[in-house]
Each structure stands twice: as structure tokens, then as C-alpha cells.
Protein backbone atom coordinates (compact mmCIF):
# COMPACT_ATOMS: atom_id res chain seq x y z
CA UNK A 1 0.00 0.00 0.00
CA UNK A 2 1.62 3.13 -0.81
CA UNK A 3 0.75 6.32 1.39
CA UNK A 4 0.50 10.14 0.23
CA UNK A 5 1.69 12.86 2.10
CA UNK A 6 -0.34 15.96 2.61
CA UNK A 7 0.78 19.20 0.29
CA UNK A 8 0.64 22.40 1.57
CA UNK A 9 -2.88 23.37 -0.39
CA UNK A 10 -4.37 20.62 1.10
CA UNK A 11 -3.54 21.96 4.73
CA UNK A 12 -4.62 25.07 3.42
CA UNK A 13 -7.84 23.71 2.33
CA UNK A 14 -8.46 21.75 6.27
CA UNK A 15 -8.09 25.19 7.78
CA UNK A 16 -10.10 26.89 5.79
CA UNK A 17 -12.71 23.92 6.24
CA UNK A 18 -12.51 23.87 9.67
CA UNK A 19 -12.69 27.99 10.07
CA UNK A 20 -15.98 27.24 8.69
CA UNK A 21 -16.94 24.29 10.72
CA UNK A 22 -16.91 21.22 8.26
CA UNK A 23 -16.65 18.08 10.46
CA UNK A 24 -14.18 15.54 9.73
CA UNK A 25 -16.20 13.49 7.59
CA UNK A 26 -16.85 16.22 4.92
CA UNK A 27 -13.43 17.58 5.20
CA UNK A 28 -11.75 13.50 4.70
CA UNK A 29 -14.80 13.09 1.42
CA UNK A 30 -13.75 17.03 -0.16
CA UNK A 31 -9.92 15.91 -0.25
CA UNK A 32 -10.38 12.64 -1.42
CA UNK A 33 -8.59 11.19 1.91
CA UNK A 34 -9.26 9.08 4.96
CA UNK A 35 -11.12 10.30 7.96
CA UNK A 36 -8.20 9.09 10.10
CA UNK A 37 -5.62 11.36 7.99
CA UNK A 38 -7.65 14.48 8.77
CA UNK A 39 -8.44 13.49 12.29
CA UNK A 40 -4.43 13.08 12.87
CA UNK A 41 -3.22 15.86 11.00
CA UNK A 42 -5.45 17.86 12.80
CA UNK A 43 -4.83 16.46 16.48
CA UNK A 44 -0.90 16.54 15.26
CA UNK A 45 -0.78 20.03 14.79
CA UNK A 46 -3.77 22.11 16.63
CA UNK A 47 -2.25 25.35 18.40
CA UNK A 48 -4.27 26.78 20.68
CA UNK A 49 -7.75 25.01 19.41
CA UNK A 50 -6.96 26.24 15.63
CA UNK A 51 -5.07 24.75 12.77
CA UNK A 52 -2.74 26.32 10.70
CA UNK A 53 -1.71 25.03 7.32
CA UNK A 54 1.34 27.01 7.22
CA UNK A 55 2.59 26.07 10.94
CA UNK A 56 1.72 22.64 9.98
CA UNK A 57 3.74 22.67 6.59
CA UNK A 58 7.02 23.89 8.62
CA UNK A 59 6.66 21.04 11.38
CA UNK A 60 6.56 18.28 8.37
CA UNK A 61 9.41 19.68 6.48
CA UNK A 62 11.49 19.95 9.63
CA UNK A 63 10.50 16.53 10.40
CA UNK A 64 11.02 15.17 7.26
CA UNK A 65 14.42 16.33 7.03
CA UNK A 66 15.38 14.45 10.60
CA UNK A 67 14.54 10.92 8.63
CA UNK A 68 17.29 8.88 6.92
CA UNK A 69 20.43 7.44 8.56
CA UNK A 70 22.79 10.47 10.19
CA UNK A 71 25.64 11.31 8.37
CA UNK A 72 29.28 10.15 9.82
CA UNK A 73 30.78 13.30 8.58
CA UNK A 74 32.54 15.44 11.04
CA UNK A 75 34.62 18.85 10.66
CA UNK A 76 37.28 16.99 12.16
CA UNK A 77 37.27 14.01 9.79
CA UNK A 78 36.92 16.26 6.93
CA UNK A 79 39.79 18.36 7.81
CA UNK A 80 41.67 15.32 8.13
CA UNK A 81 40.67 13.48 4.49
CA UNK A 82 41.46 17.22 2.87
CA UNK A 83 45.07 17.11 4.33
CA UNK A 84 45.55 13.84 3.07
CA UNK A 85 43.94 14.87 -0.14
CA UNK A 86 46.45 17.95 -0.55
CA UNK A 87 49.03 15.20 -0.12
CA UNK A 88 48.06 13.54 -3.13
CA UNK A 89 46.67 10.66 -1.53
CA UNK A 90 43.73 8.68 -3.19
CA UNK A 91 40.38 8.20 -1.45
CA UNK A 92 41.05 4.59 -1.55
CA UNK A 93 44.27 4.80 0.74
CA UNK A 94 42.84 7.18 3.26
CA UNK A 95 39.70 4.50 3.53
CA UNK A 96 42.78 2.20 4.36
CA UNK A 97 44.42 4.39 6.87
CA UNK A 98 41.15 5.25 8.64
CA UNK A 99 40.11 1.82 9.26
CA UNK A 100 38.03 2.42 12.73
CA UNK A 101 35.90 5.41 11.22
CA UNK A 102 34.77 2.83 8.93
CA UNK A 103 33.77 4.63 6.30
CA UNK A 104 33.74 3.79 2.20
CA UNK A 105 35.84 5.46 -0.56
CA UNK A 106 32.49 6.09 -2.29
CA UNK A 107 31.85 7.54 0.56
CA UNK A 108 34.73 10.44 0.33
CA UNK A 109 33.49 10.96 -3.07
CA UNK A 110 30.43 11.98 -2.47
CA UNK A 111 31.25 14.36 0.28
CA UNK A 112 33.42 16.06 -2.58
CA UNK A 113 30.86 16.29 -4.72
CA UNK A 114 28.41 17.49 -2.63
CA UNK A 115 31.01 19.93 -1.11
CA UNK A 116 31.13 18.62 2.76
CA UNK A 117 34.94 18.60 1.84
CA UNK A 118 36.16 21.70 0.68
CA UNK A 119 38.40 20.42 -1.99
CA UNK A 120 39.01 23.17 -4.68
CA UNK A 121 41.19 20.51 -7.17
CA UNK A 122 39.23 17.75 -7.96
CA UNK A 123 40.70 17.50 -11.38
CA UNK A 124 44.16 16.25 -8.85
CA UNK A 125 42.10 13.21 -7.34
CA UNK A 126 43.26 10.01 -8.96
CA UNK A 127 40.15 8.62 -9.97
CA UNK A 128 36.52 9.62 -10.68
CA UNK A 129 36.27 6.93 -8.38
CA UNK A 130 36.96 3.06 -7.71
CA UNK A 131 36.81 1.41 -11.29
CA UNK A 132 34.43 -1.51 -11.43
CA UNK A 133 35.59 -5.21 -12.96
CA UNK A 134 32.54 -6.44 -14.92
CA UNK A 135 30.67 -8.67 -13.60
CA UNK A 136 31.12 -12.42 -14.45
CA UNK A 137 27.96 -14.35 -15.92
């Protein structure tokens, strides 16, 4: 079963349904959702006996970006990959040499990328990264 998550003009529409005193039903039957989903979205985020779409919106997003696994970056294990990077070391030997951070080369690769590791020369890394043996049938 997959599940939908509310969008912001469908909070809009709940408060404005409920400034004008829909019940729950009508509200769940005018958005095309469950009774349940309006009757928790509603108990979830009611400040001060009103609802507000926009309060509501903020609370999900900041939510939503707590999910997923934590990162195992650090500033100080960053600082410490882009001295060993200015020493012309590959990602794949400073994987080696860091053995109880446990982390993956991949791994440093992607934090260039995204920029978590300030590195100004990628152009100087070795690889793009690890190259891949085909696979045997």
C-alpha cells in the first residue's frame, strides 16, 4: 500500500474547512482522503484550538528532514581526508588508513561532490572513483 503525504494546499484547504466548521467526515470526502488522515493531521498540529496550514507545513518539512540514517561526517574528519587529499593521496588509501571510522571510498566521493569537503582541485584526485571489474555471468 503506498501512502500520500499531505501538500501544503491541502492543509490550506483543512483550515479553511474547519474555520468554517466542516466536520471531519466532509473535510476526509472534499480531499479525497481518509477520515483518520484528517483526524491526525489535525490532532498533530492544533495550536491553541486552531489549525494552521502554514505552521503545519514547517513542522513536516522539519520533520522530514530528521529521517534517513545520520551522516558520519565530522569537521574533524573532513579536515583530516582534505590534508591527506592535498598530499596527493587517493580516497582509496585514506579509507585504508582510517580503518576504525569505517567509512567507504564512495563515501569520500560523495562528500566532494556534494562539497562537505572543501576540496578546490578535484581535477588532482586520482580517480573519478573506484573502477568496477565487470561482472562475471
Amino acid at each position: 500500500m503506498s501512502y500520500n503525504h499531505l501538500t501544503l494546499t491541502e492543509r490550506a484547504r483543512i483550515e479553511v474547512l474547519r474555520q468554517e466548521n466542516y466536520s471531519l467526515r466532509s473535510i476526509a470526502r472534499k480531499l479525497k482522503r481518509s477520515v483518520s488522515t484528517i483526524s491526525r493531521e489535525i490532532s498533530r498540529n492544533n495550536l491553541n484550538q486552531s489549525y494552521q496550514a502554514e505552521t503545519a507545513q514547517k513542522n513536516y518539512e522539519t520533520k522530514r528532514k530528521l529521517c534517513g540514517r545520520p551522516t558520519r561526517f565530522t569537521p574533524e574528519l573532513g579536515n583530516i581526508i582534505k590534508y591527506y587529499l592535498k598530499c596527493h593521496w587517493s580516497p582509496e588509501q585514506i579509507v585504508g588508513r582510517l580503518l576504525q571510522n569505517q567509512i567507504c571510498f564512495k563515501t569520500i566521493y560523495r562528500w566532494i561532490n556534494s562539497n562537505m569537503i572543501n576540496f578546490e582541485l578535484i581535477s588532482c584526485l586520482r580517480q573519478k572513483g573506484k573502477r568496477q571489474k565487470p561482472k562475471k555471468n
